[in-house]
Every structure is written in C-alpha cells, then in structure tokens.
N, C-alpha and C. Protein backbone atom coordinates (compact mmCIF):
# COMPACT_ATOMS: atom_id res chain seq x y z
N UNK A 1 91.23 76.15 115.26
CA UNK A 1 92.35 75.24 115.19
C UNK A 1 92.77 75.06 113.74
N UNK A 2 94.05 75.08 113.30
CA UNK A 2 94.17 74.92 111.98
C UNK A 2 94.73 73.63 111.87
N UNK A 3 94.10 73.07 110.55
CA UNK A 3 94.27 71.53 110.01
C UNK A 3 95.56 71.57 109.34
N UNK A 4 95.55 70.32 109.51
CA UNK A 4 97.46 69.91 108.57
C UNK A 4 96.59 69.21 107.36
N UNK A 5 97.15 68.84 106.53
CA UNK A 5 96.68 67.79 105.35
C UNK A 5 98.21 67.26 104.26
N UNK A 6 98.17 66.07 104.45
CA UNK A 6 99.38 66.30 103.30
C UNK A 6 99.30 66.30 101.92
N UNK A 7 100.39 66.12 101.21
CA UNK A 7 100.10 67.24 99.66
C UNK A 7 99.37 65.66 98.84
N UNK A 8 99.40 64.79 98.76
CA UNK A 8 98.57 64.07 98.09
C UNK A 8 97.33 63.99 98.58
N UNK A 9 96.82 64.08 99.99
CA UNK A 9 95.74 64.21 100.08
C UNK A 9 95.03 65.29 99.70
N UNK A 10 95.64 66.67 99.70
CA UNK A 10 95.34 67.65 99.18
C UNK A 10 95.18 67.41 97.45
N UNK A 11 95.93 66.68 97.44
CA UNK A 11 96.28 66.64 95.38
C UNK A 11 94.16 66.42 95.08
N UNK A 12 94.53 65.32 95.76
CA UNK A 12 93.02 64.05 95.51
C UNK A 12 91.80 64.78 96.04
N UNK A 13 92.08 65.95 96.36
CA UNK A 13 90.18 66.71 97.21
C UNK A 13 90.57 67.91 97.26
N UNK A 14 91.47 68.88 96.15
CA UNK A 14 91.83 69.84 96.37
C UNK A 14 90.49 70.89 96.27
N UNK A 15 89.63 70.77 95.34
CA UNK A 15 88.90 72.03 94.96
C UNK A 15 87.47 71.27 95.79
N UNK A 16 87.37 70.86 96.94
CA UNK A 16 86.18 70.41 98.08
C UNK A 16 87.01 70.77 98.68
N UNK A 17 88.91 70.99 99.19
CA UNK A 17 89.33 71.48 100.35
C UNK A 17 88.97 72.82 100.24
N UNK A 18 89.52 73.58 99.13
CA UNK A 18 89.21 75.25 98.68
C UNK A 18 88.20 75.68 99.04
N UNK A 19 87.24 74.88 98.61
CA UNK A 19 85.80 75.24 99.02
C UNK A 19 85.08 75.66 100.61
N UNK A 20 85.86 74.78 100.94
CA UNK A 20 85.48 74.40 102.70
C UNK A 20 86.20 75.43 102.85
N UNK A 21 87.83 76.16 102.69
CA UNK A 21 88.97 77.03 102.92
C UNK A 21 88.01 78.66 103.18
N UNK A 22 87.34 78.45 101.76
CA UNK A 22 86.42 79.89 101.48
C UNK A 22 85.31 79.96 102.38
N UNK A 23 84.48 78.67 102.59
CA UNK A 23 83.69 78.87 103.45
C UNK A 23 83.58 79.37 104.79
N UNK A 24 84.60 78.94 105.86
CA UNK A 24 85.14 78.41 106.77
C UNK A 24 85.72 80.02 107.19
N UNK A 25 86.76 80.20 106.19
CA UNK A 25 87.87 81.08 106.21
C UNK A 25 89.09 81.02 107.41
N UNK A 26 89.43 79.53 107.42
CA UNK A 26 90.88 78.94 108.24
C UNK A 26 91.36 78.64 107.40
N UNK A 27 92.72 78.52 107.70
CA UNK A 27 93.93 78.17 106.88
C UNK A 27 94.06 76.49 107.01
N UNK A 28 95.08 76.36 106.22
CA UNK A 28 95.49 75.03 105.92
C UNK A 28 97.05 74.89 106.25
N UNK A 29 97.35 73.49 106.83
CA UNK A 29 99.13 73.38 106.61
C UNK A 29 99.33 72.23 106.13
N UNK A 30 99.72 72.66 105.06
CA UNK A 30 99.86 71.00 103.54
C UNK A 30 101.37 70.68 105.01
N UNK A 31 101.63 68.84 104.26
CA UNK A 31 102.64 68.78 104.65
C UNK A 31 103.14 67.65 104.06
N UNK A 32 104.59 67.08 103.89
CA UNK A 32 105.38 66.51 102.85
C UNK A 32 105.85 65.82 103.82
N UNK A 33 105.98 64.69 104.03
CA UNK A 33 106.41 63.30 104.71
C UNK A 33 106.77 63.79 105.93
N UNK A 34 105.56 64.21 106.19
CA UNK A 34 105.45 64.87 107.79
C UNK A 34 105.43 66.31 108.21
N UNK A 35 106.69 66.74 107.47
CA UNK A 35 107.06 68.16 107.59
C UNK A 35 106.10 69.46 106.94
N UNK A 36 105.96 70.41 108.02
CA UNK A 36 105.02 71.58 107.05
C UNK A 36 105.90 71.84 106.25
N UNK A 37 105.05 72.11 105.04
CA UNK A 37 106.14 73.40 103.78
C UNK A 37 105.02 74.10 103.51
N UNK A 38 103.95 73.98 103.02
CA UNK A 38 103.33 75.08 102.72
C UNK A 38 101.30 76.10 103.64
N UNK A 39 101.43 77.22 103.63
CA UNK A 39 100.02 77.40 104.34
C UNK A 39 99.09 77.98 103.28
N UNK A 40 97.96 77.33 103.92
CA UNK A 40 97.16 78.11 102.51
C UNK A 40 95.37 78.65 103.44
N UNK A 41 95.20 80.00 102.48
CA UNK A 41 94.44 80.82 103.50
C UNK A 41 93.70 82.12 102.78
N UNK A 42 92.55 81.78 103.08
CA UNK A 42 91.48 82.37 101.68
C UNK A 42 92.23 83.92 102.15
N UNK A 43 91.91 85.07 101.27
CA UNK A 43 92.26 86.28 101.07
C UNK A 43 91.14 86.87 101.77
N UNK A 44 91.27 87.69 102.29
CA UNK A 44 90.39 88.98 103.18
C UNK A 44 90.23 89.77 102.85
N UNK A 45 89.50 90.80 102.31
CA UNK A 45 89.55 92.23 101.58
C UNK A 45 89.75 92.78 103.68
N UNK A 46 90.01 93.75 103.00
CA UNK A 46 90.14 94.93 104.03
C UNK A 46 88.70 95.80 103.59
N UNK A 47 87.98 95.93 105.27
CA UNK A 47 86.93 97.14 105.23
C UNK A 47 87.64 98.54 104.65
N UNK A 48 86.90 99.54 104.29
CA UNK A 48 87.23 100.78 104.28
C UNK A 48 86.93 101.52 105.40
N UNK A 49 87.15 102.69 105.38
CA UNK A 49 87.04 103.08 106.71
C UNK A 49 85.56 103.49 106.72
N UNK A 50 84.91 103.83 105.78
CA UNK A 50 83.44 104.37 105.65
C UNK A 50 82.85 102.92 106.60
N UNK A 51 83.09 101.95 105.81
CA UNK A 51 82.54 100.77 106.47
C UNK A 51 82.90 100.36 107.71
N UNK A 52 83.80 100.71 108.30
CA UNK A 52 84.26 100.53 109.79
C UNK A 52 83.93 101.35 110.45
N UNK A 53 83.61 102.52 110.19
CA UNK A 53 82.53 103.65 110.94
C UNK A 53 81.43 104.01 110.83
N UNK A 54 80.90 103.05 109.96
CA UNK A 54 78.88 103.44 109.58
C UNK A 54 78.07 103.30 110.42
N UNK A 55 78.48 102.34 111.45
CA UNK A 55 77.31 102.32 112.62
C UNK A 55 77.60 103.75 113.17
N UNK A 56 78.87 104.56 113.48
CA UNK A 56 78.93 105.58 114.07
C UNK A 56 78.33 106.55 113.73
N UNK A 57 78.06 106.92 112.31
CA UNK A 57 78.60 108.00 111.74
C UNK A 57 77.38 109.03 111.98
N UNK A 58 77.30 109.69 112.24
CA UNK A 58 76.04 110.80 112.68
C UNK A 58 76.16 111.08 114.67
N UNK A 59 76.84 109.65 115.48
CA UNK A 59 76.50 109.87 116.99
C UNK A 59 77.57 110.49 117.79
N UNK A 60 78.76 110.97 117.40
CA UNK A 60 80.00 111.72 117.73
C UNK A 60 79.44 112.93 118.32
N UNK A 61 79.96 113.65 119.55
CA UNK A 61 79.58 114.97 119.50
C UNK A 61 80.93 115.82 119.72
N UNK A 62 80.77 116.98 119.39
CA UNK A 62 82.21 117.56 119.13
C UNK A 62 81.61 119.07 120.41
N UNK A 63 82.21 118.85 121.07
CA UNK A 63 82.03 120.12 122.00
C UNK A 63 82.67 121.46 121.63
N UNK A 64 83.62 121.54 120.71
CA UNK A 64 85.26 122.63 120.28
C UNK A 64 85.52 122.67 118.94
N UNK A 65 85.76 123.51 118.30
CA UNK A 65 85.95 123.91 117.21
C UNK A 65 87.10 123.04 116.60
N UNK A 66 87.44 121.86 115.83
CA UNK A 66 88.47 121.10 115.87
C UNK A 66 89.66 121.50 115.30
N UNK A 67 89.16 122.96 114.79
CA UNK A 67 90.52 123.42 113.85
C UNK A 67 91.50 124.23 115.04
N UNK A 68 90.89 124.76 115.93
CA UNK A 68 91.42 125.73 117.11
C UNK A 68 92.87 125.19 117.45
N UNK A 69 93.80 125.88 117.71
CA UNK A 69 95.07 125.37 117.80
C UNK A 69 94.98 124.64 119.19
N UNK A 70 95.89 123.89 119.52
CA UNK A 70 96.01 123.82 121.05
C UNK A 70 97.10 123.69 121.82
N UNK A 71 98.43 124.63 121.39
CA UNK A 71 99.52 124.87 121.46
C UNK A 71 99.66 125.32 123.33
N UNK A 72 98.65 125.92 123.69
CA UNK A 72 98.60 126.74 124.70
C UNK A 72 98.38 125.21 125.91
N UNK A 73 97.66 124.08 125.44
CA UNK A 73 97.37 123.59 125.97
C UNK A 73 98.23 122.30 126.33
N UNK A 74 99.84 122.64 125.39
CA UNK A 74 100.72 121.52 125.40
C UNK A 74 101.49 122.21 125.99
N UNK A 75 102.09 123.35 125.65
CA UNK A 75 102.51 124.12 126.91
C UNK A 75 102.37 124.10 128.40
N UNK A 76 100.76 123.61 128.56
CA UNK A 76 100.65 123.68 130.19
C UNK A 76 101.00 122.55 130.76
N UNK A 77 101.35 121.24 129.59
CA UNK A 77 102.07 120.36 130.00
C UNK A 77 103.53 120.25 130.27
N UNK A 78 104.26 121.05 129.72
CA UNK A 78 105.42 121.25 130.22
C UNK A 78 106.26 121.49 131.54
C-alpha cells in the first residue's frame, strides 16, 4: 500500500522517512493541502542478465545444432 505524507511532515522526519523508503523499498506520495504533487521511490538497479540466469546456467539441454538454418521449417508453415 503506498503512504501519502504531507510536505511539512515530510520537511520535520525527512531523513527517518528516507531511511524507512530504502529499507522498505515503497514509495511515498508527499502532498500539499491535500493534493498529491510529488512521488518519491528508492532507485532499483537492474539485475544483469548473468544474474537473472545463474541458477540456470549449466541445466539447459540443446538437442540441435543452434546455428542450423531453419528456413525449411518456416516454409512448412506456409
């Protein structure tokens, strides 16, 4: 669920909100005499792909030569 907070309360506990922001990793919606204006929302690195496939990497099995054309075989879709 993401929290609202408005901007003076934010002013007065900003770097204990940040903290909790990083911990947590939910966003925030400051808001100004009621109204949202701004969201705030720790940064994410992006995995690489090595790291998004390491549990895999060795259990794949390849039955076919992967370079082999397969022109013949889009053809038979036609």
């Amino acid at each position: 669920m993401t929290q609202t907070i408005s901007k003076s309360k934010l002013k007065a506990n900003m770097l204990q909100i940040f903290r909790e922001l990083e911990k947590n990793g939910e966003e925030l919606i400051v808001t100004d005499r009621g109204k949202p204006t701004l969201i705030i929302r720790p940064i994410v690195e992006k995995k690489s792909v090595d790291e998004v496939f390491a549990d895999l990497r060795g259990k794949a099995i390849v039955y076919e030569d992967l370079d082999t054309p397969t022109m013949e075989d889009w053809e038979a879709l036609r």
